[in-house]
PDB file of N, CA and C in Angstrom:
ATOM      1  N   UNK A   1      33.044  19.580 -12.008  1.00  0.00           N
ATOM      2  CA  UNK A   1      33.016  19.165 -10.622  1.00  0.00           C
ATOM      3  C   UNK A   1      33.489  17.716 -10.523  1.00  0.00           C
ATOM      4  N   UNK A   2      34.292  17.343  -9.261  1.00  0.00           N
ATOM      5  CA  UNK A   2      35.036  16.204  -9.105  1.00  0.00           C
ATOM      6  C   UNK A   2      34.157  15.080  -8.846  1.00  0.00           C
ATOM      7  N   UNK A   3      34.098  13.710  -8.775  1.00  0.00           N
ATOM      8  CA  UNK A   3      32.976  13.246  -8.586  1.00  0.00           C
ATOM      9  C   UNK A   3      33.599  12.071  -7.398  1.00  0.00           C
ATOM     10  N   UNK A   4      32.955  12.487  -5.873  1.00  0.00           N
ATOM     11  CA  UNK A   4      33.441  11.939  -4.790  1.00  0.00           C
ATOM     12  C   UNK A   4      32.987  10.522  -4.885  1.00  0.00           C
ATOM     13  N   UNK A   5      34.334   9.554  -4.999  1.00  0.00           N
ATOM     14  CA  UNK A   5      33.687   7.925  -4.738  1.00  0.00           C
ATOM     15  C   UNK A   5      33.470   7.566  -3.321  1.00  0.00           C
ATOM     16  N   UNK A   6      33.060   6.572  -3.629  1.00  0.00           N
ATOM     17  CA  UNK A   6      32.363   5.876  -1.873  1.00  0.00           C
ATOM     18  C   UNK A   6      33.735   5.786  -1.275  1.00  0.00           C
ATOM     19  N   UNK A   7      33.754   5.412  -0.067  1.00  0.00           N
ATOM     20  CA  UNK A   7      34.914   5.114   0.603  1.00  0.00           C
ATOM     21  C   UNK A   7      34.493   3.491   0.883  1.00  0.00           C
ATOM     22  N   UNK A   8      33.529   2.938   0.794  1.00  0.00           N
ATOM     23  CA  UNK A   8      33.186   1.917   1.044  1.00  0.00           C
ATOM     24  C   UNK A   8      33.883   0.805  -0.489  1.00  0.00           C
ATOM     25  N   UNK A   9      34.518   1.625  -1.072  1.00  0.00           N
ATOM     26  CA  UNK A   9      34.686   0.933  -2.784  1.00  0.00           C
ATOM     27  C   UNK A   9      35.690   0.321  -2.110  1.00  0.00           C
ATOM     28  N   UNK A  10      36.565   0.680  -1.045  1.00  0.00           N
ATOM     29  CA  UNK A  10      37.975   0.387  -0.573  1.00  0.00           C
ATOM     30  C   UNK A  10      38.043  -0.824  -0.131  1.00  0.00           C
ATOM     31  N   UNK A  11      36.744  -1.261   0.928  1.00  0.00           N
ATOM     32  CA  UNK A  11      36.518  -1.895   1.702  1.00  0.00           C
ATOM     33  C   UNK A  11      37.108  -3.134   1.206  1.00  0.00           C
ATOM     34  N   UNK A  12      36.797  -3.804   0.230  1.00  0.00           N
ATOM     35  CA  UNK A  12      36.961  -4.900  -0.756  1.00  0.00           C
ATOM     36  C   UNK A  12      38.512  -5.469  -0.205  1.00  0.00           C
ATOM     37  N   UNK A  13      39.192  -4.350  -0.827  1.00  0.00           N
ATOM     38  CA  UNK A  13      40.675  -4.404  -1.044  1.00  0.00           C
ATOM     39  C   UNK A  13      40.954  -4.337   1.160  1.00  0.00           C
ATOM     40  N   UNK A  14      40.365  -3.601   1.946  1.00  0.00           N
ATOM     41  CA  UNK A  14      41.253  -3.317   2.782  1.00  0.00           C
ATOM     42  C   UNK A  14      40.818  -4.566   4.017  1.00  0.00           C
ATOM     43  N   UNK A  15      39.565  -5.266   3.467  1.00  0.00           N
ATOM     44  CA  UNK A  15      38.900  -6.488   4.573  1.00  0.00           C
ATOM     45  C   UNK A  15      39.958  -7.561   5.121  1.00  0.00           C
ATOM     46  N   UNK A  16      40.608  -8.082   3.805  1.00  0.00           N
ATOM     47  CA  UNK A  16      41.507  -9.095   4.091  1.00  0.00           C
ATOM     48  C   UNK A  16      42.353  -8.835   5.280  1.00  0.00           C
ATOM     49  N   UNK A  17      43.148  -7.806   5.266  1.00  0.00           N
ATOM     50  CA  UNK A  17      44.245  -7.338   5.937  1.00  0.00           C
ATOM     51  C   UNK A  17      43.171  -6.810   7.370  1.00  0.00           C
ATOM     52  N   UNK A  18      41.884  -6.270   7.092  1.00  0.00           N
ATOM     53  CA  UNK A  18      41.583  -6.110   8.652  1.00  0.00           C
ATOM     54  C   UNK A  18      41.362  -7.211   9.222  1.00  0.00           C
ATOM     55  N   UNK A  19      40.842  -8.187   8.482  1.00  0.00           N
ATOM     56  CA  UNK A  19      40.200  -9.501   8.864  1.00  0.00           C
ATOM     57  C   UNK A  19      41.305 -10.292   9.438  1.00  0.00           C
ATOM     58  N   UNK A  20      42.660 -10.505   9.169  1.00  0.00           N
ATOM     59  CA  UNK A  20      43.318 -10.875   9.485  1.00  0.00           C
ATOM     60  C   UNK A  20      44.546 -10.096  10.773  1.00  0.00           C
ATOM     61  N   UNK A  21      44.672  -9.416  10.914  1.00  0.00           N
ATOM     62  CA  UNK A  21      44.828  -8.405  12.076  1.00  0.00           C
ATOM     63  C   UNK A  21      43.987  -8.621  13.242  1.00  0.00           C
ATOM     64  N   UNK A  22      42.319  -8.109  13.042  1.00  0.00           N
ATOM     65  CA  UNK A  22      41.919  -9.077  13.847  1.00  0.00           C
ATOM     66  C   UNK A  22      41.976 -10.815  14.494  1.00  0.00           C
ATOM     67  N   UNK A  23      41.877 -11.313  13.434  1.00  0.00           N
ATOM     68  CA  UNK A  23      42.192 -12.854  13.616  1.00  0.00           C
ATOM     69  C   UNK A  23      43.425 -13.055  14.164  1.00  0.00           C
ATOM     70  N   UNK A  24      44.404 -12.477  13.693  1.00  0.00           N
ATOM     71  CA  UNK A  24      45.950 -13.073  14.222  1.00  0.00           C
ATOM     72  C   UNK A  24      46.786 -12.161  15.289  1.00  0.00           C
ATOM     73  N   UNK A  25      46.267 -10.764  15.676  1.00  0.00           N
ATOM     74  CA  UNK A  25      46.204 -10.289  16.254  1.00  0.00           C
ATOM     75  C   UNK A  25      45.932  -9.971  17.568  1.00  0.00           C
ATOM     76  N   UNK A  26      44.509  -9.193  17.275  1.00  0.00           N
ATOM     77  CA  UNK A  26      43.944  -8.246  18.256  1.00  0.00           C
ATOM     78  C   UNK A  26      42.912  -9.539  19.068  1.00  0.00           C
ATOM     79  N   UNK A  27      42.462 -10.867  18.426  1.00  0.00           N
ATOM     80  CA  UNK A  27      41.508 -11.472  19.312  1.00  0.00           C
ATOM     81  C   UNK A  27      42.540 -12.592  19.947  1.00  0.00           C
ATOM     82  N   UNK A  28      43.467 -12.494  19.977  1.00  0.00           N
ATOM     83  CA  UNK A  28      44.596 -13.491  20.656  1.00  0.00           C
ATOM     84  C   UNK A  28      44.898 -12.892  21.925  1.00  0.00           C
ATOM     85  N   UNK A  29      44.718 -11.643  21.280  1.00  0.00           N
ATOM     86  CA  UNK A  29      45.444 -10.811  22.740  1.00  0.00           C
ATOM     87  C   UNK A  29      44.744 -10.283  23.716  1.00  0.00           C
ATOM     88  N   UNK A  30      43.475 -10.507  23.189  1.00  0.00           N
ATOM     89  CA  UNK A  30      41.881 -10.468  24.088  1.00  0.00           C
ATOM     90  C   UNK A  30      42.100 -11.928  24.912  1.00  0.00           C
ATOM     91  N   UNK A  31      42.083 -12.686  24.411  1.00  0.00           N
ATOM     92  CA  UNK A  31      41.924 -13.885  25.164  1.00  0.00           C
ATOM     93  C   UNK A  31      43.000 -14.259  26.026  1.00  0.00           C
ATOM     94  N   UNK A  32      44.337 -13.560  25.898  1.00  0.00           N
ATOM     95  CA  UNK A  32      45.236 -13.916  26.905  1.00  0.00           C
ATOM     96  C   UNK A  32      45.357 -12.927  28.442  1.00  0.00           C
ATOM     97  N   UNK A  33      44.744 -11.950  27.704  1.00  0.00           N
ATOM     98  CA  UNK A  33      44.503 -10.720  28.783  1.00  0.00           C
ATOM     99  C   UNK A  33      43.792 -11.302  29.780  1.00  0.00           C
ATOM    100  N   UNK A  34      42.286 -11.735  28.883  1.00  0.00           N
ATOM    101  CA  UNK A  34      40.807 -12.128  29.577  1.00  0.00           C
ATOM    102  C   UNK A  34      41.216 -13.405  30.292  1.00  0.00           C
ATOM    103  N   UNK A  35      42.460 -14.544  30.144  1.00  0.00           N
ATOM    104  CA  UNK A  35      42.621 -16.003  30.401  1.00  0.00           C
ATOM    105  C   UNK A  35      43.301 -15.678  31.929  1.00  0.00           C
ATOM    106  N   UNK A  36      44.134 -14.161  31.590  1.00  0.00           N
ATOM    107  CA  UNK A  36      45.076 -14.028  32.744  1.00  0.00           C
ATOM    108  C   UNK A  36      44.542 -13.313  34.414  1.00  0.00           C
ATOM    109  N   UNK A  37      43.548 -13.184  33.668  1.00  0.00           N
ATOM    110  CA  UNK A  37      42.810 -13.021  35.165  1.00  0.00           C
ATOM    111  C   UNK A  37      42.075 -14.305  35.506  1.00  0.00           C
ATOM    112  N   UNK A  38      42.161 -15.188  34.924  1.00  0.00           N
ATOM    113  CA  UNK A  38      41.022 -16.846  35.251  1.00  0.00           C
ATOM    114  C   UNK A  38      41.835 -17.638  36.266  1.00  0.00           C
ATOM    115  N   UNK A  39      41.708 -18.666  37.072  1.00  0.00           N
ATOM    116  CA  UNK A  39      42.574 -19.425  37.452  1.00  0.00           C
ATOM    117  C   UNK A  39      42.421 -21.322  36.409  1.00  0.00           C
ATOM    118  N   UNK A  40      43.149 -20.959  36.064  1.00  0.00           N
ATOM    119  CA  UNK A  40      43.091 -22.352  35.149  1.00  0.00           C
ATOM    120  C   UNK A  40      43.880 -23.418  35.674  1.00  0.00           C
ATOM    121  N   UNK A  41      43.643 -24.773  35.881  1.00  0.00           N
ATOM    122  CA  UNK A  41      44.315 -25.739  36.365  1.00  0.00           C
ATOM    123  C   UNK A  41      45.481 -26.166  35.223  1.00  0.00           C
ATOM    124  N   UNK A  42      46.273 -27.133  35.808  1.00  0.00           N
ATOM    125  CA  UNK A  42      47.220 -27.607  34.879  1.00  0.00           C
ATOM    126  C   UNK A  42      47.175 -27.798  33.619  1.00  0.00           C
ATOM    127  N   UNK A  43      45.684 -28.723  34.084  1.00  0.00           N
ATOM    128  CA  UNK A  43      45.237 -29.704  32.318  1.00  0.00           C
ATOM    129  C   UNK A  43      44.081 -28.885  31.989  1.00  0.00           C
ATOM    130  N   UNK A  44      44.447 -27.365  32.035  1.00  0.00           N
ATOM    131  CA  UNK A  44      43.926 -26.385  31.070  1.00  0.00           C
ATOM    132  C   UNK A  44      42.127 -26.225  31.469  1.00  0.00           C
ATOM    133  N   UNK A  45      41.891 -26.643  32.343  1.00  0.00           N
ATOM    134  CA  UNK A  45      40.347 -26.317  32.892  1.00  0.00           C
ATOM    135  C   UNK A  45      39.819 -24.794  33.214  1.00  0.00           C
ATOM    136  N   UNK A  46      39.204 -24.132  32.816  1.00  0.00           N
ATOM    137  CA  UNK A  46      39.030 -23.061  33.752  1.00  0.00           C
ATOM    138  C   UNK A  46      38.536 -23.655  34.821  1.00  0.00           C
ATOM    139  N   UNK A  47      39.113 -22.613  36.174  1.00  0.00           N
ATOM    140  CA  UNK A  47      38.319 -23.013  37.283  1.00  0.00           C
ATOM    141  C   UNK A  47      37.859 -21.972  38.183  1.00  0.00           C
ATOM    142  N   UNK A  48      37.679 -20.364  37.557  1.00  0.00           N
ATOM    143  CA  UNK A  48      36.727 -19.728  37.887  1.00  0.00           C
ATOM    144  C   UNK A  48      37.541 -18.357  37.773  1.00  0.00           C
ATOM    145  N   UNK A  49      37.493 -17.207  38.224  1.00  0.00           N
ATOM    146  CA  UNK A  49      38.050 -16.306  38.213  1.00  0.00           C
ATOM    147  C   UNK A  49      39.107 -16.092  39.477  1.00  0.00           C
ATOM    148  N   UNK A  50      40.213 -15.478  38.878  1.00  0.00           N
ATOM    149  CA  UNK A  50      41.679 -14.944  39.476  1.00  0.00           C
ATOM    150  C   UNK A  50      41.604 -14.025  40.036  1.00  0.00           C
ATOM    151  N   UNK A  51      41.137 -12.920  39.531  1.00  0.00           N
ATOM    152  CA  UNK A  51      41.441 -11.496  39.987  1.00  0.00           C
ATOM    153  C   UNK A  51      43.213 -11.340  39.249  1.00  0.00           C
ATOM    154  N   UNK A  52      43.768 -10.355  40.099  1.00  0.00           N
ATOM    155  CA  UNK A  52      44.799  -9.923  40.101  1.00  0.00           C
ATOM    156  C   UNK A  52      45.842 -11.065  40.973  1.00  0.00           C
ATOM    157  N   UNK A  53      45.561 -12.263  41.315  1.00  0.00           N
ATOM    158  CA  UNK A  53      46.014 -13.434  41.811  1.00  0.00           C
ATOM    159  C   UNK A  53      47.428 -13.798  41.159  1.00  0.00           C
ATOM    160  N   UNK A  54      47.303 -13.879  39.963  1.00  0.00           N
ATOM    161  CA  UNK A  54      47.734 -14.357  38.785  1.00  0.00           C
ATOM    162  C   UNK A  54      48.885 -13.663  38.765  1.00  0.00           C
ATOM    163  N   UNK A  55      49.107 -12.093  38.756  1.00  0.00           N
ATOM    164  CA  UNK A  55      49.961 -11.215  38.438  1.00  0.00           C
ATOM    165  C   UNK A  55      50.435 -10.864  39.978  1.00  0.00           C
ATOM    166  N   UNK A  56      49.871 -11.204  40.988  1.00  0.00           N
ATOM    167  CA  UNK A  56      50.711 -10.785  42.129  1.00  0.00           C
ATOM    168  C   UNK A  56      52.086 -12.329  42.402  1.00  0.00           C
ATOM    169  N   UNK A  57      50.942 -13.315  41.919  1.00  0.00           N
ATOM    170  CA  UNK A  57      52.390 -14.524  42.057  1.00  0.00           C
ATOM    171  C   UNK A  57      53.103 -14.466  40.994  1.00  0.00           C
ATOM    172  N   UNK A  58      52.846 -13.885  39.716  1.00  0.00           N
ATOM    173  CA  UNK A  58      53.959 -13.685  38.971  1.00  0.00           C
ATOM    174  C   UNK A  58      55.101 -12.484  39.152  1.00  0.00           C
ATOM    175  N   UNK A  59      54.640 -11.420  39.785  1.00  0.00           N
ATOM    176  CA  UNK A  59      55.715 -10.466  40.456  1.00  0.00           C
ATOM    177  C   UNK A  59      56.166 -10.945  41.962  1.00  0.00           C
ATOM    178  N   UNK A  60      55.758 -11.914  42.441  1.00  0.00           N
ATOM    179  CA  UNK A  60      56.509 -12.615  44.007  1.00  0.00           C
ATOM    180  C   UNK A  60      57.635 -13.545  43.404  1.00  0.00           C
ATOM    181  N   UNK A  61      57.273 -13.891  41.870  1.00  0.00           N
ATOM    182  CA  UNK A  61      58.407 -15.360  41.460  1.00  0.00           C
ATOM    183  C   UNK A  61      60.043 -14.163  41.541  1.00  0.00           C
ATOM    184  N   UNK A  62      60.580 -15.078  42.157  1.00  0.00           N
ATOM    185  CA  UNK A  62      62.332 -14.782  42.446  1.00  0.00           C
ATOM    186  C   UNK A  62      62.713 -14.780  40.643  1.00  0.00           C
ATOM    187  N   UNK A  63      62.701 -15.098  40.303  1.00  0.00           N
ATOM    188  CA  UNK A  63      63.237 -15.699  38.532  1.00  0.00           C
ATOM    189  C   UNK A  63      62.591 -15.042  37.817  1.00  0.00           C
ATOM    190  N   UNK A  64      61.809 -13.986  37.557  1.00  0.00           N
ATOM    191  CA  UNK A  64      61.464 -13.138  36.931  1.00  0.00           C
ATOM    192  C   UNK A  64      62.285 -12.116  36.471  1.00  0.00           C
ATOM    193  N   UNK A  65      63.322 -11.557  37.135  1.00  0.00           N
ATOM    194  CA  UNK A  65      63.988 -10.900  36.501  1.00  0.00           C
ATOM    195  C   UNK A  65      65.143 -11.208  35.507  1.00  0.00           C
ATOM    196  N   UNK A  66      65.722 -12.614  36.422  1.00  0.00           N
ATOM    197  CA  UNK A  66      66.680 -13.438  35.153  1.00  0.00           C
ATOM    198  C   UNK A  66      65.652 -13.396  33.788  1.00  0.00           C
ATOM    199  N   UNK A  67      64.507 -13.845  33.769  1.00  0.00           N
ATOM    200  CA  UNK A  67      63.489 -14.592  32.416  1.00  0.00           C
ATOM    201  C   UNK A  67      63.197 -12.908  31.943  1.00  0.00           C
ATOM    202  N   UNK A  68      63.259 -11.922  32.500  1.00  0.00           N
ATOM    203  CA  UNK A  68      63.542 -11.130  31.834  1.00  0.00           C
ATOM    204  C   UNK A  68      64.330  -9.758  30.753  1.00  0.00           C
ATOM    205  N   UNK A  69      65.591 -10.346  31.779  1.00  0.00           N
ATOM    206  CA  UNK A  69      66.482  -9.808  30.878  1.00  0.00           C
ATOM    207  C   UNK A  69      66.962 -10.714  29.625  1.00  0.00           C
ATOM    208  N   UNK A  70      67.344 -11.952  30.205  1.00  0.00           N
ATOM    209  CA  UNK A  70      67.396 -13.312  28.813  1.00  0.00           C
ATOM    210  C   UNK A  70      66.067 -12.975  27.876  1.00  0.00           C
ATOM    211  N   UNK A  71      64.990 -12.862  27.891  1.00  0.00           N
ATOM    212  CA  UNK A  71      63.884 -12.055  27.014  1.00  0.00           C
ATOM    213  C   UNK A  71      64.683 -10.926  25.809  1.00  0.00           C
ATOM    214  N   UNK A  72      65.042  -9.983  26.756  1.00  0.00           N
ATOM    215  CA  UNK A  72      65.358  -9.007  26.054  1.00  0.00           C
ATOM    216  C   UNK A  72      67.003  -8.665  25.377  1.00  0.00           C
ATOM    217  N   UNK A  73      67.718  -9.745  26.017  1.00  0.00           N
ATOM    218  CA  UNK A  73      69.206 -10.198  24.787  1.00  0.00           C
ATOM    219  C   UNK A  73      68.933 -10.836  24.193  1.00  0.00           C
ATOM    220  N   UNK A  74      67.601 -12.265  24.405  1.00  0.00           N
ATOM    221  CA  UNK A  74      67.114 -12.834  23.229  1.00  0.00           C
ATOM    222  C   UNK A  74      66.692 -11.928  21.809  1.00  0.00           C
ATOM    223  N   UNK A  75      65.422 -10.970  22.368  1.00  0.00           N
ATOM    224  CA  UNK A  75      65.077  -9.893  21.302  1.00  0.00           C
ATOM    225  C   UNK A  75      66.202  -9.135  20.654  1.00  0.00           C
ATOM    226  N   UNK A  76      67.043  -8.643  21.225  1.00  0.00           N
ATOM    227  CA  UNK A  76      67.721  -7.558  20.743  1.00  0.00           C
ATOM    228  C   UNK A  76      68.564  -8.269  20.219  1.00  0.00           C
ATOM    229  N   UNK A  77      69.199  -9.534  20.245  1.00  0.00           N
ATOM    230  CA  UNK A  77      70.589 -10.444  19.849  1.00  0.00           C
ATOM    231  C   UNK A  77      69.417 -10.749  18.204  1.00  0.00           C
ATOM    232  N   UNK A  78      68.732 -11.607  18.467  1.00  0.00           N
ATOM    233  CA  UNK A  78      67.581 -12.026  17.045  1.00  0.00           C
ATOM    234  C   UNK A  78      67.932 -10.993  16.280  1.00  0.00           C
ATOM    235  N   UNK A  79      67.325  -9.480  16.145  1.00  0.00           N
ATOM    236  CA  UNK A  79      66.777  -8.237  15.302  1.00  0.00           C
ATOM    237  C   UNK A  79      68.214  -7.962  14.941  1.00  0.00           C
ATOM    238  N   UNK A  80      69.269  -7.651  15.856  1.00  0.00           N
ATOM    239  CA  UNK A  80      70.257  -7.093  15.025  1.00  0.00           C
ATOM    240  C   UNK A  80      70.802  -8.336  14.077  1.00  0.00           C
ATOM    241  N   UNK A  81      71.317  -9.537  14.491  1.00  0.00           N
ATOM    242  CA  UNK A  81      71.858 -10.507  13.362  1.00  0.00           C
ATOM    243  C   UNK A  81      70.750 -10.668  12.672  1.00  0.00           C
ATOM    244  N   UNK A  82      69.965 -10.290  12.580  1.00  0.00           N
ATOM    245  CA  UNK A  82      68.826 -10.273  11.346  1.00  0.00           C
ATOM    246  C   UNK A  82      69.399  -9.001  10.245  1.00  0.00           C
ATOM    247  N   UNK A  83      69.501  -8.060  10.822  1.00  0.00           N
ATOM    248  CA  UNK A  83      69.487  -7.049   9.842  1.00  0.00           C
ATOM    249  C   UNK A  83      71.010  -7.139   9.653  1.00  0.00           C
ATOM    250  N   UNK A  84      72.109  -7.767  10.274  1.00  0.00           N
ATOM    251  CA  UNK A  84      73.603  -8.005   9.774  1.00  0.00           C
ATOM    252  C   UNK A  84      73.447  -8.700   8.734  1.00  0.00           C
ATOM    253  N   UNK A  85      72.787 -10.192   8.725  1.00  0.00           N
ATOM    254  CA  UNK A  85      72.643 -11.030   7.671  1.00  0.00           C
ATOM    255  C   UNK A  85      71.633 -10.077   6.240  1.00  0.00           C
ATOM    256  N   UNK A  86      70.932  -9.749   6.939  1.00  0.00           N
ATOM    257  CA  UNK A  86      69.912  -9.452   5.796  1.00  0.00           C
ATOM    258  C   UNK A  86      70.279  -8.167   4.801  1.00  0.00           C
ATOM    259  N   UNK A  87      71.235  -7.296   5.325  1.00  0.00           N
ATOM    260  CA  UNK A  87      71.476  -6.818   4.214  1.00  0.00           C
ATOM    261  C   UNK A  87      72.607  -6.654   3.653  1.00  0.00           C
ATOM    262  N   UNK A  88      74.229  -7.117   3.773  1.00  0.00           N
ATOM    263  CA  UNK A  88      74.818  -7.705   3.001  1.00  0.00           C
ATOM    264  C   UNK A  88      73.782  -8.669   1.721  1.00  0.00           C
ATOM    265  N   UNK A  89      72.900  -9.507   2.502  1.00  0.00           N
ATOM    266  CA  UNK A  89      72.447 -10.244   1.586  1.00  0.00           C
ATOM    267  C   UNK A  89      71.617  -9.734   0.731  1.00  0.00           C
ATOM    268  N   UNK A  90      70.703  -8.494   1.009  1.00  0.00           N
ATOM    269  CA  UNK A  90      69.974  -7.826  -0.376  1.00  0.00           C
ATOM    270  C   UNK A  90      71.006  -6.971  -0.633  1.00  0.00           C
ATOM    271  N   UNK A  91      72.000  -6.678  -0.477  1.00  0.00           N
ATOM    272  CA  UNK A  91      72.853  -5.754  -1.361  1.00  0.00           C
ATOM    273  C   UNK A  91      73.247  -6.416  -2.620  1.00  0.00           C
ATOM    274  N   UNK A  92      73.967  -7.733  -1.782  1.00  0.00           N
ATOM    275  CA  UNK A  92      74.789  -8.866  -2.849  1.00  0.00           C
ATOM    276  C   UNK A  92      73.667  -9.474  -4.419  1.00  0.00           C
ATOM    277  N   UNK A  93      72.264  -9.587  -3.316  1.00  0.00           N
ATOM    278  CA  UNK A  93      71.237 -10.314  -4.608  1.00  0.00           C
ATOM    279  C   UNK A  93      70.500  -8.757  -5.635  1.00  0.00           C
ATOM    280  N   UNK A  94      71.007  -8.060  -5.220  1.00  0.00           N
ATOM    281  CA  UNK A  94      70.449  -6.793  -5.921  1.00  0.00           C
ATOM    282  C   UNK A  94      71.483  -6.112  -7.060  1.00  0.00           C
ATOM    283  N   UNK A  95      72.485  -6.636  -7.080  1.00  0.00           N
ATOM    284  CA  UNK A  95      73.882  -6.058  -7.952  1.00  0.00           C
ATOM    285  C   UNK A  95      72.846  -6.378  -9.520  1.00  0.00           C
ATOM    286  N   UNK A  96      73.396  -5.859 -10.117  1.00  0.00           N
ATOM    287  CA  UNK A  96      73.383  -5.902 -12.073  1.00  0.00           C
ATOM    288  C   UNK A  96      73.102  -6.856 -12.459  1.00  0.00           C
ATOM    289  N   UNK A  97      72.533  -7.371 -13.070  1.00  0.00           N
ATOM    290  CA  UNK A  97      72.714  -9.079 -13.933  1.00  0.00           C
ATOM    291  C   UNK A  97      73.929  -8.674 -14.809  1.00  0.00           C
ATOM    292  N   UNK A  98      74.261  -7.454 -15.049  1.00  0.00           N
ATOM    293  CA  UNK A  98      75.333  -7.237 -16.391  1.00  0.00           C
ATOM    294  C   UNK A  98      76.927  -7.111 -15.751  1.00  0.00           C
ATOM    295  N   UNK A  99      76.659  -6.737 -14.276  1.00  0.00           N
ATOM    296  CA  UNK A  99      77.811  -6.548 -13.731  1.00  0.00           C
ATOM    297  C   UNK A  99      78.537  -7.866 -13.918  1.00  0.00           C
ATOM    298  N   UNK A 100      79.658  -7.963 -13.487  1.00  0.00           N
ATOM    299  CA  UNK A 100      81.159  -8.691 -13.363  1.00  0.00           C
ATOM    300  C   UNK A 100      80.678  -9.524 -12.079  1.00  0.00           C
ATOM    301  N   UNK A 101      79.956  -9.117 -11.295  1.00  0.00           N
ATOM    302  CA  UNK A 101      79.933  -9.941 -10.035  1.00  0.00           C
ATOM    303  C   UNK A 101      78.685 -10.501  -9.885  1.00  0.00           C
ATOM    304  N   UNK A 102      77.598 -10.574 -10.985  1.00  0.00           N
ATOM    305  CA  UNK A 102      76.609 -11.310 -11.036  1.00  0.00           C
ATOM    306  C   UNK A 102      76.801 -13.016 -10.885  1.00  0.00           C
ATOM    307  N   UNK A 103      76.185 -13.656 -10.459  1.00  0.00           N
ATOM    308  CA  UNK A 103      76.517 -14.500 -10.379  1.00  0.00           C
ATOM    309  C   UNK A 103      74.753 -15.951 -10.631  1.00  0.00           C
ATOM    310  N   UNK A 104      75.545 -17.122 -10.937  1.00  0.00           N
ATOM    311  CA  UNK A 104      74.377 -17.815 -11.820  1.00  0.00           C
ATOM    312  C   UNK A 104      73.367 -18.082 -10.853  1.00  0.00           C
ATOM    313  N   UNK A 105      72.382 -17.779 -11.072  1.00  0.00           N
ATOM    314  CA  UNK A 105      70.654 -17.993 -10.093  1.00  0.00           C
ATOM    315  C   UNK A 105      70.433 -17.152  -9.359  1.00  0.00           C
ATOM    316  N   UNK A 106      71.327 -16.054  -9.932  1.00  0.00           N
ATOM    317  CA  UNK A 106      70.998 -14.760  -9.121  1.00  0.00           C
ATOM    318  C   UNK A 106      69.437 -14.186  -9.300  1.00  0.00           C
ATOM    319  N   UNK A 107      68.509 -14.846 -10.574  1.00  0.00           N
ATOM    320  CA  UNK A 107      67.312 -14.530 -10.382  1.00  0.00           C
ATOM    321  C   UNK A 107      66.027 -14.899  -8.867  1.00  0.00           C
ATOM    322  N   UNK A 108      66.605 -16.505  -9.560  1.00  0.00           N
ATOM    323  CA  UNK A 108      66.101 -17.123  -8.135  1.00  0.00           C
ATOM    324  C   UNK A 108      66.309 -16.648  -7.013  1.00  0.00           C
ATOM    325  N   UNK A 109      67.145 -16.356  -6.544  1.00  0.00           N
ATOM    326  CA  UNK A 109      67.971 -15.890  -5.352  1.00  0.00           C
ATOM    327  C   UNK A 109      66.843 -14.727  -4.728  1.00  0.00           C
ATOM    328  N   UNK A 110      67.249 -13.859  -6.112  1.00  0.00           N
ATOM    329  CA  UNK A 110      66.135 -12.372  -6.109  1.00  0.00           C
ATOM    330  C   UNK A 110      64.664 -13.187  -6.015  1.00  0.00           C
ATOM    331  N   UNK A 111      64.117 -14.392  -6.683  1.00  0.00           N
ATOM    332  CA  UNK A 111      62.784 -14.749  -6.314  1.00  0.00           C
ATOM    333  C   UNK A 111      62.491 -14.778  -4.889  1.00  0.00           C
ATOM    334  N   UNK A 112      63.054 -15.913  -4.438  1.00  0.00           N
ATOM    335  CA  UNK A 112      62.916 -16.297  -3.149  1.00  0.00           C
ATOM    336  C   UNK A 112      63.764 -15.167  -1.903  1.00  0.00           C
ATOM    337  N   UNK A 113      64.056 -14.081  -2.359  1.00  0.00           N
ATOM    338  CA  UNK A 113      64.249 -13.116  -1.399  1.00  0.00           C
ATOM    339  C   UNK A 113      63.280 -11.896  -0.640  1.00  0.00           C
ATOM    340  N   UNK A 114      62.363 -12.288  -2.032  1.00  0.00           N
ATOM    341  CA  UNK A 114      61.011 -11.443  -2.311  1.00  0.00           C
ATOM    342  C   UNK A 114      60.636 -11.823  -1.098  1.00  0.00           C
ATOM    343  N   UNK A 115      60.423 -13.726  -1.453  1.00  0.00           N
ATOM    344  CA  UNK A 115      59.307 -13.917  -0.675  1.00  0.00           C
ATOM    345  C   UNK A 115      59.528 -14.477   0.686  1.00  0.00           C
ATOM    346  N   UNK A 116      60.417 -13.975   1.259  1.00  0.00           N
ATOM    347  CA  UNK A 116      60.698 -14.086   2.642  1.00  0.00           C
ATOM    348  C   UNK A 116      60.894 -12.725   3.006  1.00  0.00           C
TER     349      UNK A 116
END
């Protein structure tokens, strides 16, 4: 008979990564949700609750739709020259060390490719 381990043995290994998800995550995005119904003054005061205040003058602003399409050629322009640059460049740092087209610090190269 098989002998069922805890699932709690995991925990160890899987805390960091929840702990941090939460932290960099999920409680950022609590507080901007929860901030965006507040009315906050300039120099960052709360000064009591918004309601839906907040989001009706941000859908009355005229310039919302410019700030949102520039948003989204920003996003989409970023991701693709990311992945143009990025993989010519792991193709090139991934060739042979024995090949003909290796070239010198091609380890390094491969280090610091890791770790970005």
């Amino acid at each position: 008979m098989l002998k069922r381990k805890s699932r709690l043995g995991a925990l160890p290994w899987i805390f960091p990564a929840l702990f941090m998800i939460f932290g960099f995550v999920l409680w950022p995005a609590f507080e901007m949700i929860r901030t965006s119904f507040q009315d906050v003054s300039t120099s960052g005061i709360t000064q009591g609750w918004a309601g839906l205040e907040n989001y009706k003058t941000l859908l009355a602003n005229p310039d919302l739709p410019a700030v949102l399409i520039r948003t989204l050629v920003w996003v989409v322009g970023i991701v693709f020259f990311t992945i143009i640059i990025s993989l010519p460049l792991h193709s090139f740092s991934m060739q042979s060390t024995q090949d003909a087209k290796s070239f010198a610090g091609q380890s390094l190269f491969r280090g610091l490719h890791q770790l970005l």
